[in-house]
Protein backbone atom coordinates (compact mmCIF):
# COMPACT_ATOMS: atom_id res chain seq x y z
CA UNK A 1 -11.33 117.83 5.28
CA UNK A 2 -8.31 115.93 3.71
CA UNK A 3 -9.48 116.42 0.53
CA UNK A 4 -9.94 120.18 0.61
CA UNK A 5 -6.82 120.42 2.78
CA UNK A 6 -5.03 118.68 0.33
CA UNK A 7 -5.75 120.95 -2.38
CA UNK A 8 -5.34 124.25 -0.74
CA UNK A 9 -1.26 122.55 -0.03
CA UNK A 10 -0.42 121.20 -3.07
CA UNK A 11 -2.69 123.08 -5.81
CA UNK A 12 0.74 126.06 -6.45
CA UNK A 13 3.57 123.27 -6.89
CA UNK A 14 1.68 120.85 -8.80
CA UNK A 15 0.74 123.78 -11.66
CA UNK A 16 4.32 124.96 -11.01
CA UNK A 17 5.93 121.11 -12.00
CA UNK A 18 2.98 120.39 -14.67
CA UNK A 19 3.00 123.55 -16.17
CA UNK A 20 4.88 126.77 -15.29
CA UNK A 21 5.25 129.57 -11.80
CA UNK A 22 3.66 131.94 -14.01
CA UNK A 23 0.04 129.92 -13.87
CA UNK A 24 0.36 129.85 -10.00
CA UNK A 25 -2.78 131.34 -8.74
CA UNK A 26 -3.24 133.60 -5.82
CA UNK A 27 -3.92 132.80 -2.62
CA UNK A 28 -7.07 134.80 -1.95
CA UNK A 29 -8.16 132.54 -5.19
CA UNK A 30 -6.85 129.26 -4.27
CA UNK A 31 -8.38 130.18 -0.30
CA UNK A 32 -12.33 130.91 -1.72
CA UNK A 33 -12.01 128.44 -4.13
CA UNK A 34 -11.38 125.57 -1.45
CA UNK A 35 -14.09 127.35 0.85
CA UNK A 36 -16.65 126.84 -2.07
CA UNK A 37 -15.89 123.12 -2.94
CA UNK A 38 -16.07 122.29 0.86
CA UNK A 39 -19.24 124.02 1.62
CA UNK A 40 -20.45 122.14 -1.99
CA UNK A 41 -19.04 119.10 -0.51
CA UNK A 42 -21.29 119.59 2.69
CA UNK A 43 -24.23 120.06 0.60
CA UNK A 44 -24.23 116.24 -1.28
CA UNK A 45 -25.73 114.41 1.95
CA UNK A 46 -28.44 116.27 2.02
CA UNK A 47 -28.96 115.94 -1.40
CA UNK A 48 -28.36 112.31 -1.95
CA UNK A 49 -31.07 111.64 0.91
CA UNK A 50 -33.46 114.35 -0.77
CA UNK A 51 -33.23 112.73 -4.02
CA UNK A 52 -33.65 109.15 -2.03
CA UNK A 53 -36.57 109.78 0.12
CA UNK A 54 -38.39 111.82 -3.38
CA UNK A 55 -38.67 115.18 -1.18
CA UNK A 56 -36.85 117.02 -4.06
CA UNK A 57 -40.71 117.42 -5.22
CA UNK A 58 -40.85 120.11 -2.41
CA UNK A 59 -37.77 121.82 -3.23
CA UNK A 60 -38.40 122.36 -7.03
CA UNK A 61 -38.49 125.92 -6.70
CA UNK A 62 -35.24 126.66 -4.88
CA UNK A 63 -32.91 125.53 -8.03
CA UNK A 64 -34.79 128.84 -10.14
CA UNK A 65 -34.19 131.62 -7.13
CA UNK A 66 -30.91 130.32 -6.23
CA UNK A 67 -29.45 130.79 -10.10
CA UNK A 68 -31.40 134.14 -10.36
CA UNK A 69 -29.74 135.59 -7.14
CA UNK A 70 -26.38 133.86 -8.27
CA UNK A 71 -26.39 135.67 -11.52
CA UNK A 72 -26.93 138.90 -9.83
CA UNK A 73 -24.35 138.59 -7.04
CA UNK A 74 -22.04 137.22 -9.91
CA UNK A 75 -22.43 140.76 -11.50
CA UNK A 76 -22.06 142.81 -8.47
CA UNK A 77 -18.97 140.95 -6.90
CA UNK A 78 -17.03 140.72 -10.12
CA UNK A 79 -17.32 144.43 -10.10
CA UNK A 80 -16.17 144.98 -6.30
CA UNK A 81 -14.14 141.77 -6.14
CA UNK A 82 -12.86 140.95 -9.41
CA UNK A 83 -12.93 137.12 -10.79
CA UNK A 84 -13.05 136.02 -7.16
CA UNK A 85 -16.70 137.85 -6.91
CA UNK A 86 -18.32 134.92 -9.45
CA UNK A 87 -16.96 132.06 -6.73
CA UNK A 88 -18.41 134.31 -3.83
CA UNK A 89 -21.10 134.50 -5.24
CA UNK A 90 -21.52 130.80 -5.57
CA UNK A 91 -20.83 130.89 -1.99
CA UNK A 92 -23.19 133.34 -0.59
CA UNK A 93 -26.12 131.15 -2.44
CA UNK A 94 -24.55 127.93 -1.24
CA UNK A 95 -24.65 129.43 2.37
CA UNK A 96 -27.90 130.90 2.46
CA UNK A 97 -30.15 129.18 0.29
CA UNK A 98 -29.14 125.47 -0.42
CA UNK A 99 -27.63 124.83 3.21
CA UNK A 100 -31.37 126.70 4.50
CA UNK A 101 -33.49 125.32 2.12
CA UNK A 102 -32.50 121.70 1.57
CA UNK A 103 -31.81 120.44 5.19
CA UNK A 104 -35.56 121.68 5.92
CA UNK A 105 -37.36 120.22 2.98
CA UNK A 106 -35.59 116.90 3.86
CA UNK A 107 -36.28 117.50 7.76
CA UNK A 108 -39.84 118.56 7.13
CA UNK A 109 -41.15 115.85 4.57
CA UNK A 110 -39.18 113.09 5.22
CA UNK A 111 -37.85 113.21 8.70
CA UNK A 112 -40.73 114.75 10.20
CA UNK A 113 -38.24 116.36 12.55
CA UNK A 114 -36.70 120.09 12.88
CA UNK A 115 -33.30 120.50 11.20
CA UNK A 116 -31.97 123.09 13.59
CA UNK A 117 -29.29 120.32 15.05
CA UNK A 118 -28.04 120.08 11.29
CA UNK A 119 -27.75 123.32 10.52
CA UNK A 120 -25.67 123.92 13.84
CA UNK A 121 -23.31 121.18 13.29
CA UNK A 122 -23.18 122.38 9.64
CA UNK A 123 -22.53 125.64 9.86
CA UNK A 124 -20.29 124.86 12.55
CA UNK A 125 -18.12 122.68 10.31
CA UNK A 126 -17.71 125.30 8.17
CA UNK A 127 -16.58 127.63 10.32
CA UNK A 128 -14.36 125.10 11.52
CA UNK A 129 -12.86 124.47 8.32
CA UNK A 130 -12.49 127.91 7.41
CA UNK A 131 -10.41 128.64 10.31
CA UNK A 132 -8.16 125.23 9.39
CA UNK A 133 -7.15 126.73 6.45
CA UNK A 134 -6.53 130.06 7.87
CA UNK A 135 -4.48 127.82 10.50
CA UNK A 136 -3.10 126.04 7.69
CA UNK A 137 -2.08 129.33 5.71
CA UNK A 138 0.17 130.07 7.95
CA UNK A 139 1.48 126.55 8.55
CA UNK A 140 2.28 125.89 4.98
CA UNK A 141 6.05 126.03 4.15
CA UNK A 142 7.76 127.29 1.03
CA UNK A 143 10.65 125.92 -0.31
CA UNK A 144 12.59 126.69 -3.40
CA UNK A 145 11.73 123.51 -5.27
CA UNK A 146 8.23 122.68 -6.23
CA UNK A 147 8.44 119.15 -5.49
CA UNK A 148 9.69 119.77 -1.97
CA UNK A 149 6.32 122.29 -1.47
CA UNK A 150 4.28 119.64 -3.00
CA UNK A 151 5.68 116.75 -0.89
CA UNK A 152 6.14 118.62 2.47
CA UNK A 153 2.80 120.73 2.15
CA UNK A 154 1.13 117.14 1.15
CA UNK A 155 2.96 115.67 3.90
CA UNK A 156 1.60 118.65 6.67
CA UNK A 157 -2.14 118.75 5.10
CA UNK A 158 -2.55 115.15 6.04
CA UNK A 159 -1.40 115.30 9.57
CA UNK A 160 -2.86 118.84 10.56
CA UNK A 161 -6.41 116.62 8.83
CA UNK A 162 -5.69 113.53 10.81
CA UNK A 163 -5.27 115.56 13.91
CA UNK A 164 -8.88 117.57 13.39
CA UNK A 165 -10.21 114.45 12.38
CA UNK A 166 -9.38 112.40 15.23
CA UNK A 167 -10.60 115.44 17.58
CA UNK A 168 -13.64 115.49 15.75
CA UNK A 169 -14.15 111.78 16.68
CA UNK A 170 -13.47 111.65 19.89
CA UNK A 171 -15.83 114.63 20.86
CA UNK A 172 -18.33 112.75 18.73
CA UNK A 173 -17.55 109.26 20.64
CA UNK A 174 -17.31 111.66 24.32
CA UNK A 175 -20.95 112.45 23.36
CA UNK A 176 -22.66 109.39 21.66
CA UNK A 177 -20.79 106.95 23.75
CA UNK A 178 -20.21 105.58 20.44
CA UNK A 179 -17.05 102.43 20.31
CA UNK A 180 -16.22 101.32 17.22
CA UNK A 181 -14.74 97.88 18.47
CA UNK A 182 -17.59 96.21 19.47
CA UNK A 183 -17.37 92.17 20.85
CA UNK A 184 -19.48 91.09 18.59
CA UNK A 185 -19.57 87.35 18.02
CA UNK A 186 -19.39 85.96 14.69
CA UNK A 187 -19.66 82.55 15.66
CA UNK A 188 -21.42 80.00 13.32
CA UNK A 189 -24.05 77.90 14.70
């Protein structure tokens, strides 16, 4: 969350002191482009214990139909959306293939269990994020100076993360009764 939080602030000043206002993006850009690379983000746990546990065998097929229905959404947004279409396009396959298609391979063959809990909590996430940033949107302050935008949005993207973050935790530790201080001895004998 501070990551893509972090962007969505600071992404307008920074190309405004590197390079120039005129390069500034819009923010219907800079707001589906941070939606993609968080939902992308959500998708490299699954992967990493896919490609781990050798159940991308199963999934082989998925890569081909994902890319052919992304390069046909690609051509149909960009003409009702403009350059944002290609990046919801991205999204739509992101959603409703890969976030499908990967948790259940992994579930199936290598957990052996149903993946209905993930794709709860990981859809839920996303919605959750996606509200942040509309949340954040409106948060975000604009000052004259670039560097003041970079520093104070900076600044506000870390707190408004720390503050999800640490209600994220503490729902997580309400329900798994979960401590991380544990009196553990580390005595030698």
């Amino acid at each position: 969350i501070l990551f893509h939080l972090g962007y969505y602030a600071v992404i307008d000043p920074l190309i405004a002191l590197l390079y120039s206002e005129e390069l500034i993006i819009g923010k219907e850009i800079r707001f589906v482009v941070t939606m993609g690379g968080f939902i992308q983000f959500l998708r490299q746990n699954t992967m990493t214990f896919r490609d781990t546990t050798g159940t991308f065998y199963h999934d082989r097929k998925k890569p081909i139909i994902e890319g052919l229905i992304n390069i046909v959404l690609s051509v149909v947004f960009v003409k009702h959306f403009g350059i944002i279409g290609a990046t919801l396009a991205t999204i739509s396959t992101n959603l409703f293939i890969c976030h499908i298609a990967e948790p259940y391979v992994l579930y199936k063959h290598a957990f052996q269990a149903s993946p209905k809990k993930y794709y709860l909590q990981n859809y839920g996430f996303i919605l959750l994020f996606g509200l942040l940033l509309l949340l954040f949107d409106r948060l975000m302050l604009s000052p004259d100076e670039p560097l003041a935008g970079l520093f104070l949005n900076g600044c506000l993207s870390v707190l408004v993360s720390a503050a999800v973050c640490g209600v994220i935790f503490a729902m997580v530790k309400k329900d798994t009764g979960f401590t991380p201080h544990t009196n553990i001895s580390y005595e030698s004998k």
